[in-house]
N, C-alpha and C. Protein backbone atom coordinates (compact mmCIF):
# COMPACT_ATOMS: atom_id res chain seq x y z
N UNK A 1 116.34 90.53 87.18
CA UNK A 1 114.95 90.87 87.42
C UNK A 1 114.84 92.23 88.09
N UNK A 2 115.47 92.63 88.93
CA UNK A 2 115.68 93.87 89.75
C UNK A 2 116.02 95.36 88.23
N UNK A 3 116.48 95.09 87.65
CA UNK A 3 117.18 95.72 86.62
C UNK A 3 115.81 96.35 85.92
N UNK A 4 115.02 95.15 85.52
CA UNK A 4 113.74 95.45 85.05
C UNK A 4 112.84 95.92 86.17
N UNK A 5 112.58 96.29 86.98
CA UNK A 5 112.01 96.55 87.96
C UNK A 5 112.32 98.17 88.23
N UNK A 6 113.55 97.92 88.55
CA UNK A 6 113.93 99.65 88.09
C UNK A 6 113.79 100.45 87.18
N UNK A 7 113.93 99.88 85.92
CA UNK A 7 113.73 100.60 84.71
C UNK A 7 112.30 100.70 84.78
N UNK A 8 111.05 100.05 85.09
CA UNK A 8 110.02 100.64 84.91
C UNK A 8 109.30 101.74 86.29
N UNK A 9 109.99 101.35 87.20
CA UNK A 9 109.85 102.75 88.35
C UNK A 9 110.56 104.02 87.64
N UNK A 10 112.00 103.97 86.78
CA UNK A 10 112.12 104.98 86.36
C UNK A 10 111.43 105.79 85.36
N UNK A 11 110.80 104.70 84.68
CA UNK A 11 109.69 104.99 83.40
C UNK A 11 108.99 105.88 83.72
N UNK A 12 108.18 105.05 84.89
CA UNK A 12 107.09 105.77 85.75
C UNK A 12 107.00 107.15 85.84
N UNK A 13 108.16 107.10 86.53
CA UNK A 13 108.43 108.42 87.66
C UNK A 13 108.73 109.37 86.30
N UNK A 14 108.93 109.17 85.29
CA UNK A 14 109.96 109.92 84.37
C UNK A 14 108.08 110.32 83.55
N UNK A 15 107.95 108.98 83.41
CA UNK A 15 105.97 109.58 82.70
C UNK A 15 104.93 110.57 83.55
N UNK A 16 105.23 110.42 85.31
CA UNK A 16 104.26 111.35 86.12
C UNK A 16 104.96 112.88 86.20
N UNK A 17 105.90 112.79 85.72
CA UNK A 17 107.01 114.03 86.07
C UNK A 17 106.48 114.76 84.58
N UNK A 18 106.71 114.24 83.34
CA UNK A 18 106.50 114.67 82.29
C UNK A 18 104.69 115.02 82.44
N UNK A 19 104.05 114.57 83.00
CA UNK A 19 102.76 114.65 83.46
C UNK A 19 102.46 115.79 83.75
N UNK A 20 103.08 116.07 85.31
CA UNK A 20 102.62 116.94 86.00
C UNK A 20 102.96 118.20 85.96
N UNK A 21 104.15 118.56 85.43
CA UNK A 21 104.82 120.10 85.14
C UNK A 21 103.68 120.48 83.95
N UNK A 22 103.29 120.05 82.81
CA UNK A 22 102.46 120.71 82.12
C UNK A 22 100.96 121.26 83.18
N UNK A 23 101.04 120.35 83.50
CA UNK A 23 99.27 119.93 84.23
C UNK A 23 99.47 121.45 85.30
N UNK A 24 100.78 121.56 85.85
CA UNK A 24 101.16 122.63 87.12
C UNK A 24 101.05 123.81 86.05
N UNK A 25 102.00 123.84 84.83
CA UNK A 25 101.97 124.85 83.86
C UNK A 25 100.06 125.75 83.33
N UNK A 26 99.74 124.98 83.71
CA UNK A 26 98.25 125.02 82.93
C UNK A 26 97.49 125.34 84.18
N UNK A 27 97.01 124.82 85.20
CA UNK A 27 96.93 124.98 86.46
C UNK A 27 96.88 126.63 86.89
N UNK A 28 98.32 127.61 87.20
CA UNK A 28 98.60 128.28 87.25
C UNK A 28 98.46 129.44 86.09
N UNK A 29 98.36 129.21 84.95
CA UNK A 29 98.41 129.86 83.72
C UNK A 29 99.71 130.64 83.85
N UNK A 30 100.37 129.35 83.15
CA UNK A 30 102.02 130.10 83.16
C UNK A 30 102.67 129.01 82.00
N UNK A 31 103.73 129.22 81.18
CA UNK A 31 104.20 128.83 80.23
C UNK A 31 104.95 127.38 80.70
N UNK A 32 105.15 126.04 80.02
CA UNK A 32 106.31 125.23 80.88
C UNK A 32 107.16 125.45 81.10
N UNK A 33 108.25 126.40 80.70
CA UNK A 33 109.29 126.61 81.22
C UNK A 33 108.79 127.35 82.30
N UNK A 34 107.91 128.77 82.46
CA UNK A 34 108.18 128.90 83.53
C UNK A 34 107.20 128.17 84.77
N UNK A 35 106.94 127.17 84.99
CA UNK A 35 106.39 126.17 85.31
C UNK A 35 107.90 125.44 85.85
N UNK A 36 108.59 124.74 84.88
CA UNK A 36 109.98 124.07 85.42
C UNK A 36 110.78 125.35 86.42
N UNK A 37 110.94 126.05 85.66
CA UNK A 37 112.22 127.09 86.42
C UNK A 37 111.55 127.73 87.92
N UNK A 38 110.40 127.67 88.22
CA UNK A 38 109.48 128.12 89.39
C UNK A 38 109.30 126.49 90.19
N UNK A 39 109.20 125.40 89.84
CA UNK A 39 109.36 124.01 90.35
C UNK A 39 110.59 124.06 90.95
N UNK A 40 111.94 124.40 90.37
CA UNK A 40 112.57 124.13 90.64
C UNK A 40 113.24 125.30 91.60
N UNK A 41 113.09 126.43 91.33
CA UNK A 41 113.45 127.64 92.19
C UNK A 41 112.90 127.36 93.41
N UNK A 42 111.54 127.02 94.35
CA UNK A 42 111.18 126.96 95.07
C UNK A 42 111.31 125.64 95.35
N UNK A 43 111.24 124.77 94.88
CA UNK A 43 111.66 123.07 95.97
C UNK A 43 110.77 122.50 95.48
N UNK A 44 109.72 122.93 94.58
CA UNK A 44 108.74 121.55 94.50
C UNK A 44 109.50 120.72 93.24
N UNK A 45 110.62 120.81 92.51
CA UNK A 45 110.43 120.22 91.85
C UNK A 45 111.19 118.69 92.29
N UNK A 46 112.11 119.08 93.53
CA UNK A 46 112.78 118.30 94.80
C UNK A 46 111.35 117.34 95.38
N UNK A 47 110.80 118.20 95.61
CA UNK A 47 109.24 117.52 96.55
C UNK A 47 108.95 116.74 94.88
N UNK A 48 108.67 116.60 94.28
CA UNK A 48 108.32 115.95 92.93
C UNK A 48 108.82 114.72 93.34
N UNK A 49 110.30 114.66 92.83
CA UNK A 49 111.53 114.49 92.69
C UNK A 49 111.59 112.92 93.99
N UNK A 50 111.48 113.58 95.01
CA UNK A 50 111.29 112.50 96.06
C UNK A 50 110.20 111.92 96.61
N UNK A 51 108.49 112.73 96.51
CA UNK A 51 107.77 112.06 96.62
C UNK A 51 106.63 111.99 95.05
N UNK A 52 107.09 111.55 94.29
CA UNK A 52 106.39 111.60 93.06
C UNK A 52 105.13 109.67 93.39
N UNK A 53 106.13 108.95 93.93
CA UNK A 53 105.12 107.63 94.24
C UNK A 53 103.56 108.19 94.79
N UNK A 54 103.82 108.39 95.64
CA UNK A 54 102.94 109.21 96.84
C UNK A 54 101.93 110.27 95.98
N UNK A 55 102.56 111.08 95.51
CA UNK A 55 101.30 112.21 94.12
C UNK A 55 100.81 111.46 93.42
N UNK A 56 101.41 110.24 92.59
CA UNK A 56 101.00 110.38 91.20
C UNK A 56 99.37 109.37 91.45
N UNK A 57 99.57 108.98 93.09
CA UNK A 57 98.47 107.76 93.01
C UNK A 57 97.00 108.98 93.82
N UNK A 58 97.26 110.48 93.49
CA UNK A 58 96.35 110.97 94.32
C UNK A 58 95.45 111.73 93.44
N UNK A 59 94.55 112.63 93.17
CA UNK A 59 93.77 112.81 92.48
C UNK A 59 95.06 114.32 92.39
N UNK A 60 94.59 114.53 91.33
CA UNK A 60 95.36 115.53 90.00
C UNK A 60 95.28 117.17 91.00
N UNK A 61 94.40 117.28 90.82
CA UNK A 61 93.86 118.67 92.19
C UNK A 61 94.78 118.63 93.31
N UNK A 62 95.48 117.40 93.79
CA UNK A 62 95.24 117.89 95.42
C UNK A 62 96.89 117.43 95.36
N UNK A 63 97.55 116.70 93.97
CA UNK A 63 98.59 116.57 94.09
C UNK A 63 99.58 118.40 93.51
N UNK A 64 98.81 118.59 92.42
CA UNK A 64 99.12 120.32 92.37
C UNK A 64 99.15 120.92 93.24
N UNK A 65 97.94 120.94 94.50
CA UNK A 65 97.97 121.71 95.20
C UNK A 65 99.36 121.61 96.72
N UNK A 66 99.14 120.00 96.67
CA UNK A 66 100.92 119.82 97.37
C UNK A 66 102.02 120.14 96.91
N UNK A 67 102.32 120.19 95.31
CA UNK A 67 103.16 120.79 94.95
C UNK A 67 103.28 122.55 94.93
N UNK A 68 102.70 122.77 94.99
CA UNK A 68 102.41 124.47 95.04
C UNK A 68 103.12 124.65 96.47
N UNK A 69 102.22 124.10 97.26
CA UNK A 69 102.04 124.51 99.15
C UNK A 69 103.60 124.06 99.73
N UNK A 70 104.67 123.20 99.26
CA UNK A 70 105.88 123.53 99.12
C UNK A 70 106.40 124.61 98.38
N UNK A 71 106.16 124.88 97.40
CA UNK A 71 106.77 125.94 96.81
C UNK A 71 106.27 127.49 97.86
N UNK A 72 105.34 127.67 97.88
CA UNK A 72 104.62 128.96 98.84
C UNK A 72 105.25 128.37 100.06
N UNK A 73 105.73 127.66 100.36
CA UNK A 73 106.45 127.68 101.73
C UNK A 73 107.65 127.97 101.83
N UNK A 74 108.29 127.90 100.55
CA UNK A 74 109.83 128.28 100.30
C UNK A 74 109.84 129.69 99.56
N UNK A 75 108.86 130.62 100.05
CA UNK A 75 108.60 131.33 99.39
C UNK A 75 108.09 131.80 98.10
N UNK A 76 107.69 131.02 97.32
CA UNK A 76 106.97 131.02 95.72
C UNK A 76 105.94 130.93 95.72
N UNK A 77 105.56 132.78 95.25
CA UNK A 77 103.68 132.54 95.35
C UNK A 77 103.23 133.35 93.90
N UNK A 78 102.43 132.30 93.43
CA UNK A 78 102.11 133.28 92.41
C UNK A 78 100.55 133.53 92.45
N UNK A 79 100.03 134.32 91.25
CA UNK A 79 98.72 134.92 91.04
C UNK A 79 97.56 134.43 91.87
């Protein structure tokens, strides 16, 4: 039962992740890759990564904007 339980948290996490890099891509007006390679250069894609439970249940706006406000804290600022 645990087995199945995991597999659909990984689902999850694997469907809000595939979610939100476009949504960040679009957001910003920037391509997905460079959307992934800027996620991941600056830490949000870590901040994703470990708190994705926590974003995916928050409104769309304010979870971008947490992902950003790590990245601009690790230095990544764009337009």
């Amino acid at each position: 039962m645990e087995s199945s339980a995991l597999d659909k948290r990984t689902s999850d996490k694997v469907a809000f992740i595939s979610f939100i890099i476009p949504e960040f891509a679009a957001a910003f007006k920037i391509s997905m890759p460079e959307a992934y390679r800027y996620l991941v250069q600056y830490g949000g894609f870590d901040f994703l990564d470990r708190h994705w439970w926590a974003l995916h249940t928050d409104n769309k706006y304010w979870a971008l904007l947490d992902i950003y406000d790590v990245c601009r804290e690790n230095g990544g600022y764009l337009r």
